[in-house]
PDB file of N, CA and C in Angstrom:
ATOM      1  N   UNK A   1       9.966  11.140  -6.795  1.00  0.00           N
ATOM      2  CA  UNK A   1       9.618  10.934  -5.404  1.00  0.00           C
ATOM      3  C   UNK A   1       9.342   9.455  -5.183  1.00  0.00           C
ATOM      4  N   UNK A   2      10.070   8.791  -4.815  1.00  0.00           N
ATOM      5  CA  UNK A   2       9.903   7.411  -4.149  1.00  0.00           C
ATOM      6  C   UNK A   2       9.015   6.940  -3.066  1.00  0.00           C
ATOM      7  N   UNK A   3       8.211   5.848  -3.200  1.00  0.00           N
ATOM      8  CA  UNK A   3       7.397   5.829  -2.562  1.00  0.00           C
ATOM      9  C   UNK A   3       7.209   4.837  -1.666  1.00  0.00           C
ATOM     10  N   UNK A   4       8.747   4.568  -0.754  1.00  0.00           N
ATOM     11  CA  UNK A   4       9.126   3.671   0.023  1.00  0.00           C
ATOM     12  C   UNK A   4       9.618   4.028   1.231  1.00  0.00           C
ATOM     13  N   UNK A   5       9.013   3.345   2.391  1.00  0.00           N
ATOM     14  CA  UNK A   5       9.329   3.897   3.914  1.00  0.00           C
ATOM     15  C   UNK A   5      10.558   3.375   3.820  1.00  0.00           C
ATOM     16  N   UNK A   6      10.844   4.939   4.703  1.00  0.00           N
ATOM     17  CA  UNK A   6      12.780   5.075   5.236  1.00  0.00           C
ATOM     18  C   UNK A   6      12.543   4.181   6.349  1.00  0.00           C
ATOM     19  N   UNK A   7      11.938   3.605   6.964  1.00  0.00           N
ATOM     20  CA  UNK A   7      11.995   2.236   8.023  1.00  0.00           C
ATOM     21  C   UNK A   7      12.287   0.697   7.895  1.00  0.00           C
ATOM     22  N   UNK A   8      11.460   0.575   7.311  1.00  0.00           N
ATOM     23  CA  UNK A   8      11.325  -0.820   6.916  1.00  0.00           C
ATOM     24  C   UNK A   8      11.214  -1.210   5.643  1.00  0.00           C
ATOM     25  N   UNK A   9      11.051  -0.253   4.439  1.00  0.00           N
ATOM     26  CA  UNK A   9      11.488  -0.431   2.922  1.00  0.00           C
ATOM     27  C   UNK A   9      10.784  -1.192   2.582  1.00  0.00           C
ATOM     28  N   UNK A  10       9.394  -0.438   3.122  1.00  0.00           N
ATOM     29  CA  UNK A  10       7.811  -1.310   2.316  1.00  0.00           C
ATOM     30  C   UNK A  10       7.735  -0.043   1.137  1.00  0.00           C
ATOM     31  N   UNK A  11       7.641  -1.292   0.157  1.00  0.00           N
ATOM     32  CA  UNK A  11       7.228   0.248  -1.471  1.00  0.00           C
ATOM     33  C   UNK A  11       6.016  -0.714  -2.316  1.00  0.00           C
ATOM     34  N   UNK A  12       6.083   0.215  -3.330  1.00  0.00           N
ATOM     35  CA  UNK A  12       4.505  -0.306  -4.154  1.00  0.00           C
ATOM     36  C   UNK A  12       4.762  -1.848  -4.376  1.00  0.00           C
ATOM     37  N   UNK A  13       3.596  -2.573  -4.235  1.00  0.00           N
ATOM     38  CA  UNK A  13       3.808  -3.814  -5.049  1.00  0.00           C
ATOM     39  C   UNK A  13       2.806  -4.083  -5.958  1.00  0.00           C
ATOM     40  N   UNK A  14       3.266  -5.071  -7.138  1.00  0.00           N
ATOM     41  CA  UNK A  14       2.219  -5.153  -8.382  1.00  0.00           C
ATOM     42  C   UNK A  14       1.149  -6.380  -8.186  1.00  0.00           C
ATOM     43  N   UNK A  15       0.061  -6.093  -8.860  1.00  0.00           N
ATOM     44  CA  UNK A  15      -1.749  -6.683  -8.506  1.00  0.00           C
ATOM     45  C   UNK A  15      -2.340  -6.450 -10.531  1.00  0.00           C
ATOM     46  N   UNK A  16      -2.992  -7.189  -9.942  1.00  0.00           N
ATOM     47  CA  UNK A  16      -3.776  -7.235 -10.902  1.00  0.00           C
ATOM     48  C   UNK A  16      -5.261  -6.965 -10.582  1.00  0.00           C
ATOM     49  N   UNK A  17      -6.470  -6.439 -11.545  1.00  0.00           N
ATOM     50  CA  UNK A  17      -7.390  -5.985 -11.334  1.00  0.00           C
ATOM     51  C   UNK A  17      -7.857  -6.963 -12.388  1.00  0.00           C
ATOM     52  N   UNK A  18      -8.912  -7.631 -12.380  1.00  0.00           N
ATOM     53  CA  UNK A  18      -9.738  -8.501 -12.775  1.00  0.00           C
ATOM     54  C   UNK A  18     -11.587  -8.242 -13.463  1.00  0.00           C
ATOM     55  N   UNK A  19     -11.566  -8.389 -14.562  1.00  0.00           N
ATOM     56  CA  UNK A  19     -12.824  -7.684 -14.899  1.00  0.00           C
ATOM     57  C   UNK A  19     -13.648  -8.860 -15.132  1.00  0.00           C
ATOM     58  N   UNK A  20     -14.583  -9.383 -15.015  1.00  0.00           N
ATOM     59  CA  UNK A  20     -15.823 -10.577 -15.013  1.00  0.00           C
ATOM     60  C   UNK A  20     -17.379  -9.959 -15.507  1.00  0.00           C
ATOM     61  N   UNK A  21     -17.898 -10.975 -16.120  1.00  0.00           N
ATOM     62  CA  UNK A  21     -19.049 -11.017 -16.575  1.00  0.00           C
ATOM     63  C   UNK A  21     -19.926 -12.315 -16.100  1.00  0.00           C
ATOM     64  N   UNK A  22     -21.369 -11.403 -16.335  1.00  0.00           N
ATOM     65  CA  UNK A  22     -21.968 -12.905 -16.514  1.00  0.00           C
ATOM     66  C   UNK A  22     -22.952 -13.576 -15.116  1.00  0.00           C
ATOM     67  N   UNK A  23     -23.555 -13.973 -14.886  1.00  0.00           N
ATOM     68  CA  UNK A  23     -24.291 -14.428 -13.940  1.00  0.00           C
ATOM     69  C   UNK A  23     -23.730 -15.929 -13.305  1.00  0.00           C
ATOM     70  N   UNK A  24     -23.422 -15.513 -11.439  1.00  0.00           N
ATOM     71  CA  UNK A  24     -22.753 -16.682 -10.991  1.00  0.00           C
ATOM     72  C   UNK A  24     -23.778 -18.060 -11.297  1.00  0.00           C
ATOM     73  N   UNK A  25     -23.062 -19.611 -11.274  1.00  0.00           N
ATOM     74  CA  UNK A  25     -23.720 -20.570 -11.452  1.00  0.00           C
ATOM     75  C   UNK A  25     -24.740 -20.830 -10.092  1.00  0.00           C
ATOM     76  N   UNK A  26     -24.363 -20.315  -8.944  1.00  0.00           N
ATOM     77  CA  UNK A  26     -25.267 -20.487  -7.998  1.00  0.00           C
ATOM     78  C   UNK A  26     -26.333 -19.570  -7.961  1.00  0.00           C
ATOM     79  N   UNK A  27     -26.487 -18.349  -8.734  1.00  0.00           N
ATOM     80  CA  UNK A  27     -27.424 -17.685  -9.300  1.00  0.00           C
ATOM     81  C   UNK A  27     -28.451 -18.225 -10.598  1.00  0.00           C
ATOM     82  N   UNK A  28     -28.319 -19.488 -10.792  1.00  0.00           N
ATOM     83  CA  UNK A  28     -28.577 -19.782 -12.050  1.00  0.00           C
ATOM     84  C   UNK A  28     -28.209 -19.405 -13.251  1.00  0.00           C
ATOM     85  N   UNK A  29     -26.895 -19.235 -13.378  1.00  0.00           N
ATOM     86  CA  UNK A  29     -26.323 -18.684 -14.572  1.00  0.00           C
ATOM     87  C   UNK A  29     -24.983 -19.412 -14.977  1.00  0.00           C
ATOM     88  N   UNK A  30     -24.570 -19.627 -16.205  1.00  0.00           N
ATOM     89  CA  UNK A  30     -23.500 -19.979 -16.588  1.00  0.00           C
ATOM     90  C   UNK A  30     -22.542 -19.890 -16.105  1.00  0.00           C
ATOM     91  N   UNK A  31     -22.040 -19.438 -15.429  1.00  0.00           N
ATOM     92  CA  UNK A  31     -21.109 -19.038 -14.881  1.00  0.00           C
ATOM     93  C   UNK A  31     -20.236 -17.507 -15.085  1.00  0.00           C
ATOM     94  N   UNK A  32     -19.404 -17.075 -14.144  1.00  0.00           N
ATOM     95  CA  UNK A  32     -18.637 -15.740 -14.360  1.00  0.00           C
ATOM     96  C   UNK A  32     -16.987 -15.799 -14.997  1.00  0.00           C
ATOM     97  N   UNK A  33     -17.366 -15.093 -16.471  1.00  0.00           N
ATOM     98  CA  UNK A  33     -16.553 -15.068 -17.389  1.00  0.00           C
ATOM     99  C   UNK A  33     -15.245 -13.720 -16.822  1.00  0.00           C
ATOM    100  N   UNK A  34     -13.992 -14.206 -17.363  1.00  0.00           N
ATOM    101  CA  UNK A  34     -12.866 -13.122 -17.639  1.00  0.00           C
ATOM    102  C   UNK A  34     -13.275 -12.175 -18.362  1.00  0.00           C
ATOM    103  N   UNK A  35     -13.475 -11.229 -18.773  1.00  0.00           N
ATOM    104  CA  UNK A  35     -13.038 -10.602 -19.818  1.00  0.00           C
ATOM    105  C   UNK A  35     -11.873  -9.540 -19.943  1.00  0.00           C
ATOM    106  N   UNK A  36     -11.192  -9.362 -19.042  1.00  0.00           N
ATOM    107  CA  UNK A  36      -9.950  -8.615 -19.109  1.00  0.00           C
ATOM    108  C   UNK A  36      -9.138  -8.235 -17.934  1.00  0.00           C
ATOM    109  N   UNK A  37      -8.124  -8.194 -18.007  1.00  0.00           N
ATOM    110  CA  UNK A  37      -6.830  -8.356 -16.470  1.00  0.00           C
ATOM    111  C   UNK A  37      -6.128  -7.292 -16.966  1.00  0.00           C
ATOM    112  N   UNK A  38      -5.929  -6.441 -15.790  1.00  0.00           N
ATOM    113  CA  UNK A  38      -5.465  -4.981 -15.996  1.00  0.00           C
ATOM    114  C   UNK A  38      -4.005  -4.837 -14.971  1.00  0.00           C
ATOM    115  N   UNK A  39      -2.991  -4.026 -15.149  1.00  0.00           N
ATOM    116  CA  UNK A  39      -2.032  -4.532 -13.972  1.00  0.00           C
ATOM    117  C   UNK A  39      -2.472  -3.313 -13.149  1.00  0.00           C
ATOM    118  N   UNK A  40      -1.973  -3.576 -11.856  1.00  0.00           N
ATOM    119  CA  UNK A  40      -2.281  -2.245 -10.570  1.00  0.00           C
ATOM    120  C   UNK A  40      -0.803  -1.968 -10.141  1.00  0.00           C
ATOM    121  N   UNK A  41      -1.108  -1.044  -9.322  1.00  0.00           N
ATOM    122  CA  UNK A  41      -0.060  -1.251  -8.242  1.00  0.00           C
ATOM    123  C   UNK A  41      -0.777  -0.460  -7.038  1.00  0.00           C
ATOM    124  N   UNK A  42      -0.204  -1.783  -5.994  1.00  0.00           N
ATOM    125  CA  UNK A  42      -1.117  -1.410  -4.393  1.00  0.00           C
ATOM    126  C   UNK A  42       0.414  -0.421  -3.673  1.00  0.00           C
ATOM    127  N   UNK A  43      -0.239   0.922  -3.708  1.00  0.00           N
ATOM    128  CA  UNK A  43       0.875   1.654  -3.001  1.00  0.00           C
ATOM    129  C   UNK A  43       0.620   1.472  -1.145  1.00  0.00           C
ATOM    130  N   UNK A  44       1.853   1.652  -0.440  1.00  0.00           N
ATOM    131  CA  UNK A  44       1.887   1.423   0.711  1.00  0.00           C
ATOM    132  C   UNK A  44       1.117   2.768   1.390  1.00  0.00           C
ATOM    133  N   UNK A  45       0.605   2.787   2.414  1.00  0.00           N
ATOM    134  CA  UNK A  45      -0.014   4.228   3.315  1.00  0.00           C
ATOM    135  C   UNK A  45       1.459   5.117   3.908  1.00  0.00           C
ATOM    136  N   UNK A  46       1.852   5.588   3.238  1.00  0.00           N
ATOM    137  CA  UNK A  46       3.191   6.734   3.631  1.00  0.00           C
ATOM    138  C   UNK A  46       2.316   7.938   3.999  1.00  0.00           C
ATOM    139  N   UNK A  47       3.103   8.382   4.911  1.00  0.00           N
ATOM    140  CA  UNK A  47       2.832   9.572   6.039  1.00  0.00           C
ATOM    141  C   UNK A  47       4.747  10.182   6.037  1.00  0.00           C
ATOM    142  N   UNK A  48       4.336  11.716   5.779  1.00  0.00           N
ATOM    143  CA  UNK A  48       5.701  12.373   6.164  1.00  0.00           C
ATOM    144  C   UNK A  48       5.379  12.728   7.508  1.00  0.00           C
ATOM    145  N   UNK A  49       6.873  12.363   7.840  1.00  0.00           N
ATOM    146  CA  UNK A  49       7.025  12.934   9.711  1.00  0.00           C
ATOM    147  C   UNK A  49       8.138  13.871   9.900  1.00  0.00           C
ATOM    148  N   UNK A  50       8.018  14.278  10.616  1.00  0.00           N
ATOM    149  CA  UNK A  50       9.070  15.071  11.347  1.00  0.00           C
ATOM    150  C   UNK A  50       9.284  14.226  12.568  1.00  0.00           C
ATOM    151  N   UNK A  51      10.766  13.711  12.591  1.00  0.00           N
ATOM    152  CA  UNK A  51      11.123  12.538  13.461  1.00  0.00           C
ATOM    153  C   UNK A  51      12.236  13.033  14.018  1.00  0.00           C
ATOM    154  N   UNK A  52      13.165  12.510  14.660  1.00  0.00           N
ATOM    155  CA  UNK A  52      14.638  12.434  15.640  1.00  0.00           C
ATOM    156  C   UNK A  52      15.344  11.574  15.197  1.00  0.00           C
ATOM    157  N   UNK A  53      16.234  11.834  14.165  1.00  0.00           N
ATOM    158  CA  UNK A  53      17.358  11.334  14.093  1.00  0.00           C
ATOM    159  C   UNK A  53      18.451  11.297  13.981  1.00  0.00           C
ATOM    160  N   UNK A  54      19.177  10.087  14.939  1.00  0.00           N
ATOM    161  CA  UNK A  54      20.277  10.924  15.279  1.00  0.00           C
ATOM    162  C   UNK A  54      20.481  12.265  16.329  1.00  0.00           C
ATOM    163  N   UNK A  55      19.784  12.388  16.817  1.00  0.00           N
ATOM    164  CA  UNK A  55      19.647  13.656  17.227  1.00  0.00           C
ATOM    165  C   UNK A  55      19.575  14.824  16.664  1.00  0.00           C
ATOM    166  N   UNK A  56      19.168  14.895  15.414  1.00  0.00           N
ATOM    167  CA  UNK A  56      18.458  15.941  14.355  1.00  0.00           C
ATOM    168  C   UNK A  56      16.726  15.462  13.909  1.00  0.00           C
ATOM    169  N   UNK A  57      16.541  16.768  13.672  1.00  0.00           N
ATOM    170  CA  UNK A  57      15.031  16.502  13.355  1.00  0.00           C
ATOM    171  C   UNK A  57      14.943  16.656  11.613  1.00  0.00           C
ATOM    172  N   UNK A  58      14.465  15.379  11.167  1.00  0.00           N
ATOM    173  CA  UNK A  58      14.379  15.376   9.996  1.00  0.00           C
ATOM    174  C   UNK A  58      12.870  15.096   9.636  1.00  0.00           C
ATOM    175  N   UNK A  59      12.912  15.444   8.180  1.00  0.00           N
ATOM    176  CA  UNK A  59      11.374  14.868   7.915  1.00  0.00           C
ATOM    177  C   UNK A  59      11.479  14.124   7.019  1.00  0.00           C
ATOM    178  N   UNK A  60      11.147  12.808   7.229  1.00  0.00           N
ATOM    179  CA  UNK A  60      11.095  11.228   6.492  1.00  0.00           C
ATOM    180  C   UNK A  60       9.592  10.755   6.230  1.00  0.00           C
ATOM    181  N   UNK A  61       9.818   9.708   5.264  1.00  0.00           N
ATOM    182  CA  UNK A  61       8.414   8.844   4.501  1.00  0.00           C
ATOM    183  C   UNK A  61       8.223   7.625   5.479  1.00  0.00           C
ATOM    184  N   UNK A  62       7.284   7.323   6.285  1.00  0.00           N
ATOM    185  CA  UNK A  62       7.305   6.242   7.034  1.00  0.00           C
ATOM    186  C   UNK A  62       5.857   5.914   6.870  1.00  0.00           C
ATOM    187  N   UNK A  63       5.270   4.145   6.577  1.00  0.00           N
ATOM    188  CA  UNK A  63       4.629   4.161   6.629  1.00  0.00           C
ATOM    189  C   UNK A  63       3.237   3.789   7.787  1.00  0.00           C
ATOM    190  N   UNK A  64       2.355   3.943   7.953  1.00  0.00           N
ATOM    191  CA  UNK A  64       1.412   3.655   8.973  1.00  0.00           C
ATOM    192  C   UNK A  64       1.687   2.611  10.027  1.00  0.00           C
ATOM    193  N   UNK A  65       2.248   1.812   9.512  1.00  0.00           N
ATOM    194  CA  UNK A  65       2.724   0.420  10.186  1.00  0.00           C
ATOM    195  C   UNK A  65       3.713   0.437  10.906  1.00  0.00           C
ATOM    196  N   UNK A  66       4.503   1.121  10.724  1.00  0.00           N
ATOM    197  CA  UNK A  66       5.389   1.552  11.291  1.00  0.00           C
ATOM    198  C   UNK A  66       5.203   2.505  12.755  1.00  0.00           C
ATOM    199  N   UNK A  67       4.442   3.650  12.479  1.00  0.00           N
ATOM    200  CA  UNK A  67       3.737   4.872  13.303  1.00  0.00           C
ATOM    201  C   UNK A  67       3.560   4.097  14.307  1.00  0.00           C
ATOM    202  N   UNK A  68       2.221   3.050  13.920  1.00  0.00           N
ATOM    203  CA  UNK A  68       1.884   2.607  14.835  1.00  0.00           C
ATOM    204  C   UNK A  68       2.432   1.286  16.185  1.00  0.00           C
ATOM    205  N   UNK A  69       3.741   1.300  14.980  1.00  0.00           N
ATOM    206  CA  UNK A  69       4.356  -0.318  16.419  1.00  0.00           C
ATOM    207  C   UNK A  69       5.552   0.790  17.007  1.00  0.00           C
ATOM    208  N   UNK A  70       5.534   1.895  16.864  1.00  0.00           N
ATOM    209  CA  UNK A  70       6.477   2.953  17.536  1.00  0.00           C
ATOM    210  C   UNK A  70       7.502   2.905  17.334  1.00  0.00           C
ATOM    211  N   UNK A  71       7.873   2.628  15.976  1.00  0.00           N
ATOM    212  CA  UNK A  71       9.464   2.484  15.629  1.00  0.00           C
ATOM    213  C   UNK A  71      10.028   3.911  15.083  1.00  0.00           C
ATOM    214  N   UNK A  72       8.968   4.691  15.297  1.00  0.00           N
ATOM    215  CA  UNK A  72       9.480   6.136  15.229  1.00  0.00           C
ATOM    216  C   UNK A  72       9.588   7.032  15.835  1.00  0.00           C
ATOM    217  N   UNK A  73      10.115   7.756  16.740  1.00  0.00           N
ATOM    218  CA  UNK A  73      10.726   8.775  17.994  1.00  0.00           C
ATOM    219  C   UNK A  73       9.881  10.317  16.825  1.00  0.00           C
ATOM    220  N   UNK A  74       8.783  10.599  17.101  1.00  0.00           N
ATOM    221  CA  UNK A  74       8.280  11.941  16.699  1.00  0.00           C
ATOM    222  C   UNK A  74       8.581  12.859  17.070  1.00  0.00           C
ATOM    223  N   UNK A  75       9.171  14.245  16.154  1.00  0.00           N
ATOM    224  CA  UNK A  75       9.963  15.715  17.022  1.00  0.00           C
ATOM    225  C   UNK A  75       8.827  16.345  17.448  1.00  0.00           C
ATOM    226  N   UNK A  76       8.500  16.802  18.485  1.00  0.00           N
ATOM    227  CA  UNK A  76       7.386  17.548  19.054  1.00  0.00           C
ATOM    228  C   UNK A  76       7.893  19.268  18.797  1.00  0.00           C
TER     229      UNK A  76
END
């Protein structure tokens, strides 16, 4: 299952998650250490619809961003 809007072909993109230690220097402390970088992935907000297309009603992955600037004709 793919996890990319049939609109505009927003899909996961890769992040990193960042782990720190340690007391900030403006806290009076040495400063805040690395100790380990993890990879992520930031998935997009997908919503299935039942839409119009074409003049058939299909049900597609579109995401929020989309919904909302109305680039999608919803089947009632």
């Amino acid at each position: 299952m793919s996890r990319v809007c049939e609109i505009c072909g927003k899909g996961p993109a890769a992040g990193r998650s960042i782990k720190r230690r340690g007391m900030a220097r403006r806290k009076g402390g040495a400063g805040r250490k690395i100790t380990g970088i993890t990879p992520r992935r930031c998935l997009p907000n997908l919503k299935i619809v039942k839409a119009i297309i074409n003049g058939a009603r299909k049900r597609i992955k579109v995401c929020t961003k989309c919904l909302k600037a109305g680039k999608v004709k919803k089947a009632v």
